[in-house]
PDB file of N, CA and C in Angstrom:
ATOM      1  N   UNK A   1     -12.653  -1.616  34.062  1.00  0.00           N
ATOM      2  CA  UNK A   1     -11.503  -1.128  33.319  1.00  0.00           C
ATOM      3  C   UNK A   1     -10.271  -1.259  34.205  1.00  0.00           C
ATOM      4  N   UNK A   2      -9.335  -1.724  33.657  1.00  0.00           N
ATOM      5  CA  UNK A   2      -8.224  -1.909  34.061  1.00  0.00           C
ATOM      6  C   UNK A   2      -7.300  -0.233  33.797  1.00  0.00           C
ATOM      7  N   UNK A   3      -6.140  -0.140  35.176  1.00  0.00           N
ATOM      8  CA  UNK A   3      -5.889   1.012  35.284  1.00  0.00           C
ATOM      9  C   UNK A   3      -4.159   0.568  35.735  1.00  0.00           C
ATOM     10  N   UNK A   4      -3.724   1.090  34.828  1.00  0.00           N
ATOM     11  CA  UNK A   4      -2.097   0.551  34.775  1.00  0.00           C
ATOM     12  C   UNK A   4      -0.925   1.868  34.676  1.00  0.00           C
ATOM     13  N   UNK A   5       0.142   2.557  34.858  1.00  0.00           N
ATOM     14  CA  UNK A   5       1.274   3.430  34.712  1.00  0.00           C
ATOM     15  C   UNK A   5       1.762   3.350  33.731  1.00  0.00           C
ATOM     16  N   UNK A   6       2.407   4.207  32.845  1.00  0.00           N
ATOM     17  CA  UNK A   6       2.466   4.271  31.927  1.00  0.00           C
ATOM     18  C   UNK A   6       3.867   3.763  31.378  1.00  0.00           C
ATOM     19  N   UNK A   7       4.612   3.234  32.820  1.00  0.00           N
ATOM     20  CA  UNK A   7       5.973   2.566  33.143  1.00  0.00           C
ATOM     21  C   UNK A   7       5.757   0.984  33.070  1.00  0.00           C
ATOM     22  N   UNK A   8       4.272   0.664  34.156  1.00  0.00           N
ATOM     23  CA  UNK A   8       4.401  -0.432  34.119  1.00  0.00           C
ATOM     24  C   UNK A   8       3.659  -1.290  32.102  1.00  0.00           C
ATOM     25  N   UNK A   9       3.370  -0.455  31.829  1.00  0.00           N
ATOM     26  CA  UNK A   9       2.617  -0.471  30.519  1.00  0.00           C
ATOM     27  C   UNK A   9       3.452  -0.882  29.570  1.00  0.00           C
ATOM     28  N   UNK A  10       4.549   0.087  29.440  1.00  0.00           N
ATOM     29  CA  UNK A  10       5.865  -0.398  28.656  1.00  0.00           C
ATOM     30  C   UNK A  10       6.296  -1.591  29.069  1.00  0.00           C
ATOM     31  N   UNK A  11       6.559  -1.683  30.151  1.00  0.00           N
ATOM     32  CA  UNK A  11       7.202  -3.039  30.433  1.00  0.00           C
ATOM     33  C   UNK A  11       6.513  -4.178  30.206  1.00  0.00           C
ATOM     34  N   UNK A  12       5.363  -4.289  30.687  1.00  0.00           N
ATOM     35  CA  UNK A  12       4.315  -5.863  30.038  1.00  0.00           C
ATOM     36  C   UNK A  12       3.234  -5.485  29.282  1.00  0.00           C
ATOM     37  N   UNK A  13       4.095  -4.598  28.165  1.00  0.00           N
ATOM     38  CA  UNK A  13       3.043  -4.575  26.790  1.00  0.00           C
ATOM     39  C   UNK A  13       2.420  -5.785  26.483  1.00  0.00           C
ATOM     40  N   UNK A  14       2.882  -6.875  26.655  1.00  0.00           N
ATOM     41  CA  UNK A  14       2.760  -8.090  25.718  1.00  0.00           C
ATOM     42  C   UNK A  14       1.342  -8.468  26.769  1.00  0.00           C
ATOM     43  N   UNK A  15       1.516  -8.519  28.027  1.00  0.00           N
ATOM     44  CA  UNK A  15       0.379  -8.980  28.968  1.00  0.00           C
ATOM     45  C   UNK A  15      -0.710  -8.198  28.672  1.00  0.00           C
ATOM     46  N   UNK A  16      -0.630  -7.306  28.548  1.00  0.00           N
ATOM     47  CA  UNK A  16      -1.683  -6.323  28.335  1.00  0.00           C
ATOM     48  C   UNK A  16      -2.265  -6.263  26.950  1.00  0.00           C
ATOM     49  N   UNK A  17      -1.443  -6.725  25.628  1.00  0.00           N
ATOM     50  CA  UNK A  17      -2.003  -6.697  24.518  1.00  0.00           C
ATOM     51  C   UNK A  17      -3.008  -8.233  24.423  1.00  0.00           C
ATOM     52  N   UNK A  18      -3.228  -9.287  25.887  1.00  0.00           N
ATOM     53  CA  UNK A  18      -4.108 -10.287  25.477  1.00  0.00           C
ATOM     54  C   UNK A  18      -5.103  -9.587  27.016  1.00  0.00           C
ATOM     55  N   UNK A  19      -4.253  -8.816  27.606  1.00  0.00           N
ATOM     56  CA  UNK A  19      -5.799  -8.595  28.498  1.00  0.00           C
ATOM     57  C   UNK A  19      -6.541  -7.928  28.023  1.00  0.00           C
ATOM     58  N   UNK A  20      -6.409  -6.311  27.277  1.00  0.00           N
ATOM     59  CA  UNK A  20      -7.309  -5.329  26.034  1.00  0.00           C
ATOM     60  C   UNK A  20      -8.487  -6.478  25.493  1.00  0.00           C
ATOM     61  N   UNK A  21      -8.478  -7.743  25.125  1.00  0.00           N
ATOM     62  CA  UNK A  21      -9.090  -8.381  24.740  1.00  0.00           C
ATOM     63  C   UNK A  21     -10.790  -8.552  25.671  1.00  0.00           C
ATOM     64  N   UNK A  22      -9.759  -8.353  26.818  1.00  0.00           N
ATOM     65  CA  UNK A  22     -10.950  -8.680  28.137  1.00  0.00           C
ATOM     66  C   UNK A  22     -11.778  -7.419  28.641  1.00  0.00           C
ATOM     67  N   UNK A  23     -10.841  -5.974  28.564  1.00  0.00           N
ATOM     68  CA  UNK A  23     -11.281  -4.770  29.196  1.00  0.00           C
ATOM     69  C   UNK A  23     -10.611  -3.701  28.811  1.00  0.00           C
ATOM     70  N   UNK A  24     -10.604  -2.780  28.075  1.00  0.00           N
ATOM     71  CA  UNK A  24     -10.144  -1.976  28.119  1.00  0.00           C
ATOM     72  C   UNK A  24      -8.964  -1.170  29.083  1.00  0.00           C
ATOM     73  N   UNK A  25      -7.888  -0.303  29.015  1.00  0.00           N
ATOM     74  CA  UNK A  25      -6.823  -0.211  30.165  1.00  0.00           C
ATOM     75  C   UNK A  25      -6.725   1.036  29.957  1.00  0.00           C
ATOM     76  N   UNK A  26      -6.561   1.574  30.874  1.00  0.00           N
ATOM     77  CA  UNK A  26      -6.556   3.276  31.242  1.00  0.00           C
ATOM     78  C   UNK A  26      -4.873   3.101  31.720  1.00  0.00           C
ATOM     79  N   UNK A  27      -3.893   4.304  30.527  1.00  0.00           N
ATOM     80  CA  UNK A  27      -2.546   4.124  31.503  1.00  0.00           C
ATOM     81  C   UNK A  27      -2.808   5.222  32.096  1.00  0.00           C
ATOM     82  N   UNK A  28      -1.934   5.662  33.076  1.00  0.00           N
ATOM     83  CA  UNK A  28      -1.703   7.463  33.489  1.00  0.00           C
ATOM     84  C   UNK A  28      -0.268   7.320  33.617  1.00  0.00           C
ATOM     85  N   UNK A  29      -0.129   8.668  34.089  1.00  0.00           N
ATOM     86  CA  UNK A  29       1.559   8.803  34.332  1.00  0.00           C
ATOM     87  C   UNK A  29       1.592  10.440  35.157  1.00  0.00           C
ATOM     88  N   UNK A  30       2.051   9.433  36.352  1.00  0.00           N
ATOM     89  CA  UNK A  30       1.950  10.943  37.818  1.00  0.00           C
ATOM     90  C   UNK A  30       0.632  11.366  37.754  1.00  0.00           C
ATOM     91  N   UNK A  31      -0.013   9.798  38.040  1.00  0.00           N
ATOM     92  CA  UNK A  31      -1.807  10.598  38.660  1.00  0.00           C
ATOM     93  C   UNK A  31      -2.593  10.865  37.737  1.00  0.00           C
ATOM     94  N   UNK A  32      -2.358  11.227  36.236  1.00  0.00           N
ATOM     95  CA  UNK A  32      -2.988  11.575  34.939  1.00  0.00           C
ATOM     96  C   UNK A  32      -3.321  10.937  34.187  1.00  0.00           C
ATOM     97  N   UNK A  33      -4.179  10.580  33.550  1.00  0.00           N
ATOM     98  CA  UNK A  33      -4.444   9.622  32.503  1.00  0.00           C
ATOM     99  C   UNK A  33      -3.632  10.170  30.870  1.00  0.00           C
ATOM    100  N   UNK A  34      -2.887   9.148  30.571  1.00  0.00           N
ATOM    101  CA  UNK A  34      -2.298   9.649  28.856  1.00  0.00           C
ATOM    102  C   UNK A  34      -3.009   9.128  27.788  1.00  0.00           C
ATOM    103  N   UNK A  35      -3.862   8.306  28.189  1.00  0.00           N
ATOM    104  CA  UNK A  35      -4.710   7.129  27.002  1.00  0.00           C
ATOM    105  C   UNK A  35      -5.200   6.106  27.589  1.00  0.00           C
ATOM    106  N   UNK A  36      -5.774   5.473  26.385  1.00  0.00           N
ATOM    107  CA  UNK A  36      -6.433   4.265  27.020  1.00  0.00           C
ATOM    108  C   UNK A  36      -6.339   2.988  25.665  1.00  0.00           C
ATOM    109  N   UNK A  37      -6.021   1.605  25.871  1.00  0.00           N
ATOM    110  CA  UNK A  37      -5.277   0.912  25.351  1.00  0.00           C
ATOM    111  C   UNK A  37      -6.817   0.040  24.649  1.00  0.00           C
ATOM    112  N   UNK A  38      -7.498  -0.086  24.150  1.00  0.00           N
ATOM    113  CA  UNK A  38      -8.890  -0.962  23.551  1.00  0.00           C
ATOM    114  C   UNK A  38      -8.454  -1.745  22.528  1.00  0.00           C
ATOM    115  N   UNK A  39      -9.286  -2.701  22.474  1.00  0.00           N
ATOM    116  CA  UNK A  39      -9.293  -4.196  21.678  1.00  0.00           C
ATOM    117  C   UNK A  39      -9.668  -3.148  20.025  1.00  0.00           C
ATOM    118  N   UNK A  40      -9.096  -3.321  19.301  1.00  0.00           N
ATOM    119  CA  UNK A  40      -9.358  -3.866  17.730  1.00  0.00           C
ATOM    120  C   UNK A  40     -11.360  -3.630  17.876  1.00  0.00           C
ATOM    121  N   UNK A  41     -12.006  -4.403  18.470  1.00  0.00           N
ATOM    122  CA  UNK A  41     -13.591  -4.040  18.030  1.00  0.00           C
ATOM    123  C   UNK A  41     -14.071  -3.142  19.078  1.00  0.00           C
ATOM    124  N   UNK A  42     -13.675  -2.891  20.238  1.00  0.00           N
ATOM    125  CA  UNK A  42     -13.868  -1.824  21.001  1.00  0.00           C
ATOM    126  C   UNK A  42     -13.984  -0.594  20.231  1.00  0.00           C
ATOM    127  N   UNK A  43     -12.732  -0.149  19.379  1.00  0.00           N
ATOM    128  CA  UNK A  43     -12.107   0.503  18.451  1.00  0.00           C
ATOM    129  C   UNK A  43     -12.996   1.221  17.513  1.00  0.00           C
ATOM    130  N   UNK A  44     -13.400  -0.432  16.816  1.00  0.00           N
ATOM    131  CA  UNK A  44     -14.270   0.037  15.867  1.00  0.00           C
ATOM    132  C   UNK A  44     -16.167   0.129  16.164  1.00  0.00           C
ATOM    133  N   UNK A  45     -16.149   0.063  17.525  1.00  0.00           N
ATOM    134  CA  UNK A  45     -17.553   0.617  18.393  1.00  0.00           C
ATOM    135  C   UNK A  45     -17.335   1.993  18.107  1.00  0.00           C
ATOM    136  N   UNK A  46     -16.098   2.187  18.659  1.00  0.00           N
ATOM    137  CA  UNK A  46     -16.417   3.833  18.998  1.00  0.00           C
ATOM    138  C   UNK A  46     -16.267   5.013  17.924  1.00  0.00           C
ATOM    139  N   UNK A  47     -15.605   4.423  16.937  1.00  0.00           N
ATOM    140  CA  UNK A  47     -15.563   4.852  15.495  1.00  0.00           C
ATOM    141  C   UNK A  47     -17.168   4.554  14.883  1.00  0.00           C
ATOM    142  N   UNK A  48     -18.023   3.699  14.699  1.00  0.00           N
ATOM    143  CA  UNK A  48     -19.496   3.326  14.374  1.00  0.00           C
ATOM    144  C   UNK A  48     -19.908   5.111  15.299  1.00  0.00           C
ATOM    145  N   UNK A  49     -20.382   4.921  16.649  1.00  0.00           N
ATOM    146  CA  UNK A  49     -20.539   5.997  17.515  1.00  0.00           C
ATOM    147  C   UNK A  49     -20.122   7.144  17.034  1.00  0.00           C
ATOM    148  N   UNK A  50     -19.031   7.497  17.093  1.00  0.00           N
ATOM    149  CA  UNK A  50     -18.728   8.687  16.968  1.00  0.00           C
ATOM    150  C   UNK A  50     -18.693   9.612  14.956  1.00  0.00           C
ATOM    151  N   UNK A  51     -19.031   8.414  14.282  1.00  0.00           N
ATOM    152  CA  UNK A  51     -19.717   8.849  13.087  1.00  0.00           C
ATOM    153  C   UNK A  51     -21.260   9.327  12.941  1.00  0.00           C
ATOM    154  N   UNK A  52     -22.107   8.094  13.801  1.00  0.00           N
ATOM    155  CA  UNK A  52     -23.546   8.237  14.035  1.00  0.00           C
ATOM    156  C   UNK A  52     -23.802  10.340  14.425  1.00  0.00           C
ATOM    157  N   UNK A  53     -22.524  10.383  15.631  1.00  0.00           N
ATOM    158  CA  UNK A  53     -22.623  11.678  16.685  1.00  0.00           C
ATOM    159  C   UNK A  53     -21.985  12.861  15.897  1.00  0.00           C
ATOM    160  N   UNK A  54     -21.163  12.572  15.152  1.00  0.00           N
ATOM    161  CA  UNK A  54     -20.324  14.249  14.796  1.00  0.00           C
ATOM    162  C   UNK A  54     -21.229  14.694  13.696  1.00  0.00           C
ATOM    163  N   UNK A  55     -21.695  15.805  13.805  1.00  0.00           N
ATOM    164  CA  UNK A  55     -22.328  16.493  12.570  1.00  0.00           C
ATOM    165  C   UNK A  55     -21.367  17.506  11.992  1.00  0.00           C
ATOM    166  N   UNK A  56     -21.330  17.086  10.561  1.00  0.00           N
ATOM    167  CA  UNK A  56     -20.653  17.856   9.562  1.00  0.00           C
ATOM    168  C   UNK A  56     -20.608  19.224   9.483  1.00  0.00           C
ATOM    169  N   UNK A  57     -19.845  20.001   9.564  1.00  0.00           N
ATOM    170  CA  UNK A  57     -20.207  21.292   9.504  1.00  0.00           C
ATOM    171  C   UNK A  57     -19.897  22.084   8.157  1.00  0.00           C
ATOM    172  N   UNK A  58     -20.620  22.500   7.827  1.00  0.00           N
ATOM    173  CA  UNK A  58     -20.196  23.493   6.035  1.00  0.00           C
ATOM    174  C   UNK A  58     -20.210  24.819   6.355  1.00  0.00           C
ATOM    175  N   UNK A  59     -19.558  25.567   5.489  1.00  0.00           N
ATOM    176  CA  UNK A  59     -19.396  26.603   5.351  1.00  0.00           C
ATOM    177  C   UNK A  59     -19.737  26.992   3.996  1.00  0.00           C
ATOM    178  N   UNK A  60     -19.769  28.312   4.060  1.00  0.00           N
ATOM    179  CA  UNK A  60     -20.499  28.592   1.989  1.00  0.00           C
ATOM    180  C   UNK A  60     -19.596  28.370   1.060  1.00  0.00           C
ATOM    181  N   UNK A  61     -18.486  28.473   1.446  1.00  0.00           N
ATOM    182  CA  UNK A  61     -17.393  27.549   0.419  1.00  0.00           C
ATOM    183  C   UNK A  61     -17.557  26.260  -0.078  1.00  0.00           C
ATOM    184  N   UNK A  62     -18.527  25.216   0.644  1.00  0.00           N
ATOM    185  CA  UNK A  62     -18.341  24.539   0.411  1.00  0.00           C
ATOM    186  C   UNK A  62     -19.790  23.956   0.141  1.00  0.00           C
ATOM    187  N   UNK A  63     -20.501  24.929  -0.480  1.00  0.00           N
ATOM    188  CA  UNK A  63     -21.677  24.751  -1.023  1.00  0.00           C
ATOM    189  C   UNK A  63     -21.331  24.954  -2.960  1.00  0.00           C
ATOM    190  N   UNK A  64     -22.680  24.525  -3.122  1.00  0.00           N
ATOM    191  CA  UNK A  64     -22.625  24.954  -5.229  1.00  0.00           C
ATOM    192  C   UNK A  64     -23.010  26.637  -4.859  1.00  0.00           C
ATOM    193  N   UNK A  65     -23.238  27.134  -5.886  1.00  0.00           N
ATOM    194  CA  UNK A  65     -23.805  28.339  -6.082  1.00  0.00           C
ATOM    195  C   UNK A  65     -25.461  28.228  -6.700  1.00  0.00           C
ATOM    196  N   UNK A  66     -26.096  26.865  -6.724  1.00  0.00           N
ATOM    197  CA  UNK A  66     -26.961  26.558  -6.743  1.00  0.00           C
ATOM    198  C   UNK A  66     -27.550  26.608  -5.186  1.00  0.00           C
ATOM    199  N   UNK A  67     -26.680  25.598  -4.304  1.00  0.00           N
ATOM    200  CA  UNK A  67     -27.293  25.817  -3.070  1.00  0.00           C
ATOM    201  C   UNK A  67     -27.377  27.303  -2.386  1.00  0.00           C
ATOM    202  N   UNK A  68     -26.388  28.078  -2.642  1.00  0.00           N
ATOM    203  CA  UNK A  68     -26.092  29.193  -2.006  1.00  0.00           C
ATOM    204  C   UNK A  68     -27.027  30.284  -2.311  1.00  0.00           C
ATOM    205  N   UNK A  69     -28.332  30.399  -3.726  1.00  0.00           N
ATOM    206  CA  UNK A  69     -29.229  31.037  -4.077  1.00  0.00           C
ATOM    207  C   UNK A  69     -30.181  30.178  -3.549  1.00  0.00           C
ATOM    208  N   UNK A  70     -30.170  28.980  -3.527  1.00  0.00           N
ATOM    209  CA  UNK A  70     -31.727  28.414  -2.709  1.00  0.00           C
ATOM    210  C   UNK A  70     -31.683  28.963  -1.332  1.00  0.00           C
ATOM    211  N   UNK A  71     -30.211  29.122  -0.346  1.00  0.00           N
ATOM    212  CA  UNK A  71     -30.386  29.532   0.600  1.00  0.00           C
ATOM    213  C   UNK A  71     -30.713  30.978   0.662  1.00  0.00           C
ATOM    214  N   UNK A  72     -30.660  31.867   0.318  1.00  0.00           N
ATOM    215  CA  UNK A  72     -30.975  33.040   0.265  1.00  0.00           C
ATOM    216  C   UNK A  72     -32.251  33.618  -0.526  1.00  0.00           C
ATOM    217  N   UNK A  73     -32.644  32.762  -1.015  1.00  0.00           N
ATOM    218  CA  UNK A  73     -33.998  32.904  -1.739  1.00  0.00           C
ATOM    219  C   UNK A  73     -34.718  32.087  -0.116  1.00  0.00           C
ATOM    220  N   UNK A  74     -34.697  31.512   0.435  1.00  0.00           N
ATOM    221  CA  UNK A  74     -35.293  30.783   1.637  1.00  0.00           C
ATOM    222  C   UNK A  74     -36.460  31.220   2.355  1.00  0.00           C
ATOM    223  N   UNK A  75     -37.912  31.436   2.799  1.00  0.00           N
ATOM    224  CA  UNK A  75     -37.995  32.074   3.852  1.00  0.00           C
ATOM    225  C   UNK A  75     -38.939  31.277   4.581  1.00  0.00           C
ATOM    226  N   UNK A  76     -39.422  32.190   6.095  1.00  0.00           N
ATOM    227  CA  UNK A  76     -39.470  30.802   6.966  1.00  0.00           C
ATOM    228  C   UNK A  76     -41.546  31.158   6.863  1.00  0.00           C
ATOM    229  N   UNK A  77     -42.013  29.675   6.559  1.00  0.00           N
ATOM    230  CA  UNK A  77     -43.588  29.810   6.315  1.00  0.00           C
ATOM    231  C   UNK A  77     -44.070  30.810   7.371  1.00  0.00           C
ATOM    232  N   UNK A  78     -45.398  31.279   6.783  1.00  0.00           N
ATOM    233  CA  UNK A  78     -46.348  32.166   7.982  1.00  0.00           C
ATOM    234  C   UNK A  78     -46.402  31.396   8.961  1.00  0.00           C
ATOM    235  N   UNK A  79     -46.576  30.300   8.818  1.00  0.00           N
ATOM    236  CA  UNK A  79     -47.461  29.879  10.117  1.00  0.00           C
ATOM    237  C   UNK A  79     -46.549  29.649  11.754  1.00  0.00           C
ATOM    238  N   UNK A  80     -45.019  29.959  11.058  1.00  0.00           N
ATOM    239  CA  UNK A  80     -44.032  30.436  12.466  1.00  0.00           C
ATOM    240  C   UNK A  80     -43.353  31.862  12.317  1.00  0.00           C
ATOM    241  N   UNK A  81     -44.287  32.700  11.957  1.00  0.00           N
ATOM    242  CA  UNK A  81     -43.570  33.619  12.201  1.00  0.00           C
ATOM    243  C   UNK A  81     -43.772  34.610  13.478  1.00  0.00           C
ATOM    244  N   UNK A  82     -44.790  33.727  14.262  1.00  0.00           N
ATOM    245  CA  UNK A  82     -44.733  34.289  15.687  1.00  0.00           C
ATOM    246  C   UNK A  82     -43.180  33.644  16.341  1.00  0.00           C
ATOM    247  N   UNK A  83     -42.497  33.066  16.324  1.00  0.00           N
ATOM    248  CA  UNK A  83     -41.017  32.735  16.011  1.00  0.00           C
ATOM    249  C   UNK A  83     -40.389  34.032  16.156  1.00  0.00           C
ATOM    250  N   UNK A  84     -40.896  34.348  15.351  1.00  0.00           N
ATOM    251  CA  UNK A  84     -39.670  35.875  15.533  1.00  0.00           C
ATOM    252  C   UNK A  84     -39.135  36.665  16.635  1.00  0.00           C
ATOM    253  N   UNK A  85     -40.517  36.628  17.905  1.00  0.00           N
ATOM    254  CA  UNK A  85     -40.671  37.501  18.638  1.00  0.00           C
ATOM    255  C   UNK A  85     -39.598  36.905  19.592  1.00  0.00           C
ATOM    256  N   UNK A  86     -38.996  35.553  19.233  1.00  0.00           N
ATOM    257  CA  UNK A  86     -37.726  35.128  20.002  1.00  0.00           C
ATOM    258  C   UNK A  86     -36.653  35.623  19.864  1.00  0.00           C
ATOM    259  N   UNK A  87     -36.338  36.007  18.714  1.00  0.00           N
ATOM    260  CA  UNK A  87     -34.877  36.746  18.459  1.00  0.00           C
ATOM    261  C   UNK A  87     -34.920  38.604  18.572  1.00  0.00           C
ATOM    262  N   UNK A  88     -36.026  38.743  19.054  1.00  0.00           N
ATOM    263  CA  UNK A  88     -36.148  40.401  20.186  1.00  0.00           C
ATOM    264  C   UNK A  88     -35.236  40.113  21.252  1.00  0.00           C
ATOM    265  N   UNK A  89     -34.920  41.320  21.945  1.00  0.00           N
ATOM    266  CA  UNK A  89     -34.288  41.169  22.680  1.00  0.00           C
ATOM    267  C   UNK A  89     -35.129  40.794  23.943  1.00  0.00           C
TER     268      UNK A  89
END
């Protein structure tokens, strides 16, 4: 990975928009990283990835009231309810 300022970045955008092609570019600015500059399919790697990885989160709002009685009608089979003795203190 290429590692560039966030001064010199502005100035040879144009060099850098055919090197991204080659490696990805980390700018910083005073020692810090502000971003990082990736190719178009780099891009869409990490978008693929990071759909595969984020799990959805719901809340009961945003269930039916069908789901919301299956969940509460729910319970967990005999055969783990030695399970329980985990949520003792």
């Amino acid at each position: 990975m290429l590692t560039t300022s966030a001064t010199h970045f502005k100035q040879r955008f144009s060099e850098y928009q055919r090197e991204v092609r080659r490696q990805p570019i980390q700018v910083v600015n005073h020692g810090e990283t502000t971003g990082y500059f990736v190719s178009p399919e780099d891009y869409a790697e990490f978008q693929k990835l990071r759909a595969r990885t984020t799990r959805r989160h719901l809340t009961p709002a945003d269930l039916t009231e069908e789901q919301r009685q299956a969940l509460r009608a729910a319970r967990v089979p005999e055969e783990f309810s030695d399970l329980d003795r985990l949520m003792e203190d």
